[in-house]
C-alpha atoms as a PDB file:
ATOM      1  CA  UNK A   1     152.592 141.935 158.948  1.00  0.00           C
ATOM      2  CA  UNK A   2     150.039 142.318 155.760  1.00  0.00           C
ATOM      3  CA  UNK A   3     146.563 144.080 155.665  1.00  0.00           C
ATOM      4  CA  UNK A   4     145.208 140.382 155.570  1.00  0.00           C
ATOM      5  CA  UNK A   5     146.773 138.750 158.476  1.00  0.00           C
ATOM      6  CA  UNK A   6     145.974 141.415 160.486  1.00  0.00           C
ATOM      7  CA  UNK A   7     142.438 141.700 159.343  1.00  0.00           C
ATOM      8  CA  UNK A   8     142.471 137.514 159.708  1.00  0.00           C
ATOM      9  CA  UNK A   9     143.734 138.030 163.479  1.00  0.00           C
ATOM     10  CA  UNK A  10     141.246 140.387 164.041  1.00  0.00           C
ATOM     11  CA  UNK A  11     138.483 137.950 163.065  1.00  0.00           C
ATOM     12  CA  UNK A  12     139.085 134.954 164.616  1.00  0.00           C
ATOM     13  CA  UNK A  13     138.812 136.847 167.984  1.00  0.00           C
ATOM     14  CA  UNK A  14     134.994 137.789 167.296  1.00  0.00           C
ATOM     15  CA  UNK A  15     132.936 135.302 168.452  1.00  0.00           C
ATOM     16  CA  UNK A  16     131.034 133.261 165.678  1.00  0.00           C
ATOM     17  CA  UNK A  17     127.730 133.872 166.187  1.00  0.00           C
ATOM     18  CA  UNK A  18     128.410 137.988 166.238  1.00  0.00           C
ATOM     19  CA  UNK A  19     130.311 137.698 163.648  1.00  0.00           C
ATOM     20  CA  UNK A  20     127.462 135.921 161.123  1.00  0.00           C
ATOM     21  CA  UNK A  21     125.060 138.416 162.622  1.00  0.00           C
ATOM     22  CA  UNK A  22     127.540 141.347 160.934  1.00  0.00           C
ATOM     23  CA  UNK A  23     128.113 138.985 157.827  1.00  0.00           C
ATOM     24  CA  UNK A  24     125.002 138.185 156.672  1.00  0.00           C
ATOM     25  CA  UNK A  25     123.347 141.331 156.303  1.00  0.00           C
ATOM     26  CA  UNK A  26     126.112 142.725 153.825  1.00  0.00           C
ATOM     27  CA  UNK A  27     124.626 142.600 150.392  1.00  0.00           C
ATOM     28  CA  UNK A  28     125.359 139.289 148.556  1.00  0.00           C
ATOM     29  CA  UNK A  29     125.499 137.740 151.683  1.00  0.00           C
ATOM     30  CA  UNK A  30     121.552 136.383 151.684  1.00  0.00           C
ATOM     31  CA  UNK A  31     122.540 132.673 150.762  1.00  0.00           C
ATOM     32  CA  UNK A  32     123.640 132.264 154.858  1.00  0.00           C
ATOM     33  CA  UNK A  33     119.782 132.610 155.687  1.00  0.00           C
ATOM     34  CA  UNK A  34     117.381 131.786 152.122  1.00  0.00           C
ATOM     35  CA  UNK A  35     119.186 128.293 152.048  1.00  0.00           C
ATOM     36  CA  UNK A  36     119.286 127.772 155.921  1.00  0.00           C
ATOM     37  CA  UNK A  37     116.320 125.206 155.505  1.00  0.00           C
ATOM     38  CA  UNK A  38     117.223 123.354 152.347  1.00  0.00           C
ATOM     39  CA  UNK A  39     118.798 119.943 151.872  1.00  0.00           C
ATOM     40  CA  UNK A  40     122.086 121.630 151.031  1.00  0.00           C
ATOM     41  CA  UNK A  41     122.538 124.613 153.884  1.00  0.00           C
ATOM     42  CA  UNK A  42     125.125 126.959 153.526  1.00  0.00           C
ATOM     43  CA  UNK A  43     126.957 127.256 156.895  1.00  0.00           C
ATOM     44  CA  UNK A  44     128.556 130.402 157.997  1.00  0.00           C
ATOM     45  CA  UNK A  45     131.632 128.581 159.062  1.00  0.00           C
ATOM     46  CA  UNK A  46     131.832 126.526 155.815  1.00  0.00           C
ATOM     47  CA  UNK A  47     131.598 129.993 154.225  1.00  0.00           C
ATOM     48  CA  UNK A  48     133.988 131.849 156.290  1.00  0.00           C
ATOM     49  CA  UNK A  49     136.507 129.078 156.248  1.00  0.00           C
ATOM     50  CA  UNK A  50     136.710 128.472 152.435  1.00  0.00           C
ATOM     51  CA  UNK A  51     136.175 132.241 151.650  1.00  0.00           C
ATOM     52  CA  UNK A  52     138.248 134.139 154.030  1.00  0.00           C
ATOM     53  CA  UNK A  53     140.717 131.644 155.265  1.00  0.00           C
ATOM     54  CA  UNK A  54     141.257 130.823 151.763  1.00  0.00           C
ATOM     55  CA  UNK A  55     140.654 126.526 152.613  1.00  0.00           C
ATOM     56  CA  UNK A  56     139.829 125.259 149.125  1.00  0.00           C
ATOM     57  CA  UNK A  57     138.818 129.356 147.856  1.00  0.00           C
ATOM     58  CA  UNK A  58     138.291 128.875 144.079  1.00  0.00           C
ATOM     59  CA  UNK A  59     134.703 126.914 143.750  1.00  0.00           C
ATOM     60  CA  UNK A  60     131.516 128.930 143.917  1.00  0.00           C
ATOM     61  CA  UNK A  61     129.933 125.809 146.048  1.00  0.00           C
ATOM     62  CA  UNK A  62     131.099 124.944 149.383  1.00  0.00           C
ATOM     63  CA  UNK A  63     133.375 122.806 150.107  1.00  0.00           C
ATOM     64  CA  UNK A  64     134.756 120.670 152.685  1.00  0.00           C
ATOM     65  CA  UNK A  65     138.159 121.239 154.451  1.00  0.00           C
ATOM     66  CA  UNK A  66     139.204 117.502 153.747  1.00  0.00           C
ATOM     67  CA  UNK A  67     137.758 117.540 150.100  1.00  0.00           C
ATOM     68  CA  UNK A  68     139.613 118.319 147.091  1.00  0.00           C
ATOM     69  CA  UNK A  69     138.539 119.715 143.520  1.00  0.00           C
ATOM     70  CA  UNK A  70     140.303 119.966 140.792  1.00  0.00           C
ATOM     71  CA  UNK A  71     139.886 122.285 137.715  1.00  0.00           C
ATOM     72  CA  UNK A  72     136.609 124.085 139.458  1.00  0.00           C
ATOM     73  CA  UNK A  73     136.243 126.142 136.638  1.00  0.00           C
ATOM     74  CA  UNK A  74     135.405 122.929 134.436  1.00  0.00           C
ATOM     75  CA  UNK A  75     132.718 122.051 136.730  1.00  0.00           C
ATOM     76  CA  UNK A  76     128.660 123.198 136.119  1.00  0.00           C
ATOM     77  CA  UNK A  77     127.089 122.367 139.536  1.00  0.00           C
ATOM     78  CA  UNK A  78     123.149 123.082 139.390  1.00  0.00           C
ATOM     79  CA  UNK A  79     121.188 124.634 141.895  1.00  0.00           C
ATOM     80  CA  UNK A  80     121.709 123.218 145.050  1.00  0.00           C
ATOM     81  CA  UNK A  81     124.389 121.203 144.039  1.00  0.00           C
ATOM     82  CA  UNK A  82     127.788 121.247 145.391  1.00  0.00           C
ATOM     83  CA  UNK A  83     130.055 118.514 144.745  1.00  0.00           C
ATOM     84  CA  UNK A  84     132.766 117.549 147.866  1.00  0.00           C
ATOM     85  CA  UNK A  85     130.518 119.403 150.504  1.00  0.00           C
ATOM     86  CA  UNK A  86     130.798 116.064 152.465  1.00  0.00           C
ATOM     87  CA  UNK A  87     134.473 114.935 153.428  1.00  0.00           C
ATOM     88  CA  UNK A  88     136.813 113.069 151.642  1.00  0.00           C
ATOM     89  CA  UNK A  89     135.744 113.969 147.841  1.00  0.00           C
ATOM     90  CA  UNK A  90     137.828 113.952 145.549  1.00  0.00           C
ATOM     91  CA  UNK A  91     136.377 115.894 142.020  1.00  0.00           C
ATOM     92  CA  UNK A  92     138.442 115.582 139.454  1.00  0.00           C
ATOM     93  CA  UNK A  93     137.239 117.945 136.417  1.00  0.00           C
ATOM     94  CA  UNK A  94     140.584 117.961 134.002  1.00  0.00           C
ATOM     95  CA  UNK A  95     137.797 116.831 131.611  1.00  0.00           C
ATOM     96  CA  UNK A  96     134.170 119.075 131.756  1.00  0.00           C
ATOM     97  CA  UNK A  97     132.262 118.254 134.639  1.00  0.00           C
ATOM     98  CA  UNK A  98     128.465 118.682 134.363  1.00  0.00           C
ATOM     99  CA  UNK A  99     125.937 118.264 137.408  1.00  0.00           C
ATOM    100  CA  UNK A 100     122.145 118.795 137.393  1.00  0.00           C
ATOM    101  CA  UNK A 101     119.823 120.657 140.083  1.00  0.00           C
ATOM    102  CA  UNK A 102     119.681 118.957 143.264  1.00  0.00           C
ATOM    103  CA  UNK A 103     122.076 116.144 143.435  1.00  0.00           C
ATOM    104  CA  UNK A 104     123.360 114.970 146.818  1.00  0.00           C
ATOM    105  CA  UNK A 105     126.670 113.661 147.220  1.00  0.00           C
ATOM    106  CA  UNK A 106     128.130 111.303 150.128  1.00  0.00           C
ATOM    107  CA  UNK A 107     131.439 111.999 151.715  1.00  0.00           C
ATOM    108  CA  UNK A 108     134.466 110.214 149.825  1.00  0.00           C
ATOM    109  CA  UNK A 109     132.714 110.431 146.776  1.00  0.00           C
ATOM    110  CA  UNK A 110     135.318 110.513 143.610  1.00  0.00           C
ATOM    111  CA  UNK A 111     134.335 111.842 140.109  1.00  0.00           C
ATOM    112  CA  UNK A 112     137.075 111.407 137.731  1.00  0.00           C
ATOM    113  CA  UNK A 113     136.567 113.471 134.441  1.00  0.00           C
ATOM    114  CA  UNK A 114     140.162 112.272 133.064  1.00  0.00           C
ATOM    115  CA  UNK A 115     142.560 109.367 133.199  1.00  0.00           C
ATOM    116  CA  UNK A 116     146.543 109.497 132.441  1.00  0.00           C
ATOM    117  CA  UNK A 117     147.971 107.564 129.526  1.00  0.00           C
ATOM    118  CA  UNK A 118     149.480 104.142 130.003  1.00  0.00           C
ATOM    119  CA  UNK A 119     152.376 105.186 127.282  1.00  0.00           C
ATOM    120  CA  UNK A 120     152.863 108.550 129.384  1.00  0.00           C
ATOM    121  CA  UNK A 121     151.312 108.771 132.757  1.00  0.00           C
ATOM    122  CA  UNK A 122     152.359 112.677 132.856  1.00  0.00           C
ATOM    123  CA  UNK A 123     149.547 113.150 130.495  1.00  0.00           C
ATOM    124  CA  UNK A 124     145.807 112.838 130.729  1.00  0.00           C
ATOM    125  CA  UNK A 125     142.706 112.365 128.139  1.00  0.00           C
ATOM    126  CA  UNK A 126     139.840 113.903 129.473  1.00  0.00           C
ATOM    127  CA  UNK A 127     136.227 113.182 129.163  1.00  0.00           C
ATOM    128  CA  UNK A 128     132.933 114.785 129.841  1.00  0.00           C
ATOM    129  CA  UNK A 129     131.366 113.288 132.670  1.00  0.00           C
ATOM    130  CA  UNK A 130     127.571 114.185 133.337  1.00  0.00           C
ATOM    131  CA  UNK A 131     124.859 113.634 136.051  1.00  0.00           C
ATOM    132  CA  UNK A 132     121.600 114.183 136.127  1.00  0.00           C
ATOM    133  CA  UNK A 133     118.727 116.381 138.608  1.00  0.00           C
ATOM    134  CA  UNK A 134     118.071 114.667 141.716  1.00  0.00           C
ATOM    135  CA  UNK A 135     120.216 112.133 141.495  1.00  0.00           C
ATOM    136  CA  UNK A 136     121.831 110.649 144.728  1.00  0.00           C
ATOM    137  CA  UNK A 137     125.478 109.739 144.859  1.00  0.00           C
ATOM    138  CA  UNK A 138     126.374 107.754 148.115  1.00  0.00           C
ATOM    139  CA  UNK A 139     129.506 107.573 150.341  1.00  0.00           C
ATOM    140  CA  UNK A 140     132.698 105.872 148.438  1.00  0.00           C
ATOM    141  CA  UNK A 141     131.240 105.606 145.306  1.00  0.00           C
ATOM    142  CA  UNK A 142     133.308 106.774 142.132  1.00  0.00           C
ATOM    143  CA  UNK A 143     132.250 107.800 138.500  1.00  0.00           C
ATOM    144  CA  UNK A 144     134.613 107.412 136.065  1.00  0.00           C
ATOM    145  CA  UNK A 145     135.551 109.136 132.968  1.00  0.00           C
ATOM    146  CA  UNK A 146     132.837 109.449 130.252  1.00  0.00           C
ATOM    147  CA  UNK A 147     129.695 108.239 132.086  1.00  0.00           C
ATOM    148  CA  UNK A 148     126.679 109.600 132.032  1.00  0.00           C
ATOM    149  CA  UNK A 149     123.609 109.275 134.379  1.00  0.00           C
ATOM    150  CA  UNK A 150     120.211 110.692 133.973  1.00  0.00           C
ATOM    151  CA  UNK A 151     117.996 112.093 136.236  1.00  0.00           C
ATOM    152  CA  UNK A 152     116.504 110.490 139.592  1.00  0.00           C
ATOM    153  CA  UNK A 153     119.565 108.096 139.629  1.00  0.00           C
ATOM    154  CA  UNK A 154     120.900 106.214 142.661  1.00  0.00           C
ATOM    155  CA  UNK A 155     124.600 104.893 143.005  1.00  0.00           C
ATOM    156  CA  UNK A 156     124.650 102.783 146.218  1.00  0.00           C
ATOM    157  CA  UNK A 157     127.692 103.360 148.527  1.00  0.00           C
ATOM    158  CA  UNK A 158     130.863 101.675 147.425  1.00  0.00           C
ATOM    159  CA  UNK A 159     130.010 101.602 143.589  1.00  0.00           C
ATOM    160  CA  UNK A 160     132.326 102.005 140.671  1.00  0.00           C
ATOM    161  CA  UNK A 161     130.198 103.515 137.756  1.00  0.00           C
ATOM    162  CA  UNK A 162     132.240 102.583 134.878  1.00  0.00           C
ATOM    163  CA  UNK A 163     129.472 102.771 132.006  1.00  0.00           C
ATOM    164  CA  UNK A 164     126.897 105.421 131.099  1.00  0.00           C
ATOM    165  CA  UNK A 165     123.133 105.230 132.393  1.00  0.00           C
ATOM    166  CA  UNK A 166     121.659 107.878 130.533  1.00  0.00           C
ATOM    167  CA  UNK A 167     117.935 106.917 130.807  1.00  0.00           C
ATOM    168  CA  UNK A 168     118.047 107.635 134.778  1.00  0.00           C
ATOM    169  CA  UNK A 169     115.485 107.078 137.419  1.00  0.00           C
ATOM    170  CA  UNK A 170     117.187 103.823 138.476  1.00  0.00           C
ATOM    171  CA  UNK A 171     119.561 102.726 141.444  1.00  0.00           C
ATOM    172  CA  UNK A 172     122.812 101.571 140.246  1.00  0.00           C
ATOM    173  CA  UNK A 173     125.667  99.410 142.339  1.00  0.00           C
ATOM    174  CA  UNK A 174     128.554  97.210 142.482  1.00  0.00           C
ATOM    175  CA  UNK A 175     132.068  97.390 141.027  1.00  0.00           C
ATOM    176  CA  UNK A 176     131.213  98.001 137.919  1.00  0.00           C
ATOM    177  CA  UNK A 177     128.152  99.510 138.573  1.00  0.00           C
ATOM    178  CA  UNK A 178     124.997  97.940 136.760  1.00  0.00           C
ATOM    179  CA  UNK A 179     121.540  98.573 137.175  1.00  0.00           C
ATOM    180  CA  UNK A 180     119.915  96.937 140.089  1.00  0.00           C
ATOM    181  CA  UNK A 181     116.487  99.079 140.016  1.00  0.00           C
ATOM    182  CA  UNK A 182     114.172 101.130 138.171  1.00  0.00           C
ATOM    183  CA  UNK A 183     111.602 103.734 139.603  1.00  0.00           C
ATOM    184  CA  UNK A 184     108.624 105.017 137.850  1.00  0.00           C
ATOM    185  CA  UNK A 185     108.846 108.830 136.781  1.00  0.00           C
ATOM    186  CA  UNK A 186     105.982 109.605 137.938  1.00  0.00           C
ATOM    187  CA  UNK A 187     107.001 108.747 141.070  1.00  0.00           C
ATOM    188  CA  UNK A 188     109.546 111.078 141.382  1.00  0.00           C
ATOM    189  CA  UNK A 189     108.649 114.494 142.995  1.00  0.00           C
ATOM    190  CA  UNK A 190     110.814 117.263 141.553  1.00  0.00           C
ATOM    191  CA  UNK A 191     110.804 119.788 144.505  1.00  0.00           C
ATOM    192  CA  UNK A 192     111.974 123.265 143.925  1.00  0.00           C
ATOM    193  CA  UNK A 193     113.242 125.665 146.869  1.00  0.00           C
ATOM    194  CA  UNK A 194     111.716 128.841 147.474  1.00  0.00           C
ATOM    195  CA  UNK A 195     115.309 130.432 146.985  1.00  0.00           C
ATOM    196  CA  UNK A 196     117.574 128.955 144.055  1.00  0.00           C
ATOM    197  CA  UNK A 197     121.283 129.148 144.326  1.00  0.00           C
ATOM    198  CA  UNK A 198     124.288 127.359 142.441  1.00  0.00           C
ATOM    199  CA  UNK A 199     126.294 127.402 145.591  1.00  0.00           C
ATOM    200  CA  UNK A 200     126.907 130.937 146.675  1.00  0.00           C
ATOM    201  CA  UNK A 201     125.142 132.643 143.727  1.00  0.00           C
ATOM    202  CA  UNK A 202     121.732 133.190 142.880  1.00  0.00           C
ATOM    203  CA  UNK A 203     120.248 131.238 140.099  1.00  0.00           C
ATOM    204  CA  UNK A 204     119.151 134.428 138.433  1.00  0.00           C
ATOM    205  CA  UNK A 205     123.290 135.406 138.361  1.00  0.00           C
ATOM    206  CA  UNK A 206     124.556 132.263 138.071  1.00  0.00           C
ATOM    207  CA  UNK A 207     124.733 132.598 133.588  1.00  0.00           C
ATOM    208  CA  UNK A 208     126.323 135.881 133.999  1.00  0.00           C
ATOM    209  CA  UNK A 209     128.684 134.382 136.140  1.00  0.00           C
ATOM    210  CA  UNK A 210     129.312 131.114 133.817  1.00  0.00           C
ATOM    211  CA  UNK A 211     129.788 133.326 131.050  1.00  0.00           C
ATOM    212  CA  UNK A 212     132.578 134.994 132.847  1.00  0.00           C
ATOM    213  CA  UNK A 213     134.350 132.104 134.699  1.00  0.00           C
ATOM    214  CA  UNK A 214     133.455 128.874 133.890  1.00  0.00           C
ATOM    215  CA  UNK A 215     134.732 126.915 130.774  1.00  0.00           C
ATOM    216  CA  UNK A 216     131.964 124.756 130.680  1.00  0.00           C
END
């Protein structure tokens, strides 16, 4: 038996709630209680799961047991962002993968930074995808390859975003997607937490980190 699977058995017979008590006072652990009371907590369990028991280990976000990313290291999530937190996502980030502070994301939500070739379907030809700060993507939708969306935008649930809406502050739905709303910017409150992290690192570590993982 290895040092791990020991150390794993050992774990799962603590109970939970001692076992986050230890946790979260080790250093670089703070994230468990400064984002406790934002609109993106990061759960103990969701931690503990995708960190220790190695369920989708690779992205710096959370993620959820049923969702699958691909190609993490292509993705820039933004402060309190974290793409496939809800289940069934699938993020797809062959292609570069870039999303602003904020953004919420519904469960089965697809983002597709690549599609294969018709000639050759073992190959793929990526492109960038991009969303905006505080922009809302709900459950089923899908963005496909090359789009962009600005800030403050809205896909309704069930959409296929197959064209670029770079100007933002709009709701966009249907398959294809077009624009079904606009919202005034001033409108638009751009709320800040008291404690800023890009999933489970703080926003003032996060370029350091980037710098030494990321590719995007």
């Amino acid at each position: 038996m290895t040092y791990q699977s020991t150390f794993l058995r050992r774990i799962v017979r603590i109970p939970e709630i001692v076992l986050e008590a230890i946790i979260s006072r080790l250093p670089g652990m703070a994230f468990l209680e400064q984002t406790r009371n934002t609109q993106t907590p990061i759960l103990f369990r969701d931690w503990l799961r995708q960190e220790v028991f190695g369920v989708n280990r690779g992205p710096y976000w959370p993620v959820h047991s049923s969702s699958r990313v691909v190609g993490w290291r292509n993705i820039l999530a933004g402060i309190e962002t974290s793409p496939g937190i809800m289940p069934g996502c699938y993020i797809q980030a062959i292609g570069r993968v870039r999303i602003g502070d904020y953004t919420q994301f519904g469960p089965n939500v697809n983002i597709i930074s690549a599609n294969h070739v018709v000639e050759d379907l073992r190959e793929h030809v990526p492109q960038e995808v991009t969303i905006g700060r505080y922009c809302w993507l709900g459950a089923g939708s899908a963005v496909l390859p090359g789009v962009e969306l600005g800030d403050f935008t809205i896909v309704g649930a069930g959409s296929v975003v197959t064209k670029s809406f770079p100007e933002g502050y709009a709701v966009v739905a249907g398959n294809p997607a077009r624009q079904i709303r606009s919202f005034d910017p001033a409108d638009c409150f751009e709320h800040r937490s008291e404690h800023e992290y890009h999933g489970f690192i703080r926003a003032e570590d996060f370029e350091a980190f980037r710098r030494a993982e990321l590719d995007v």
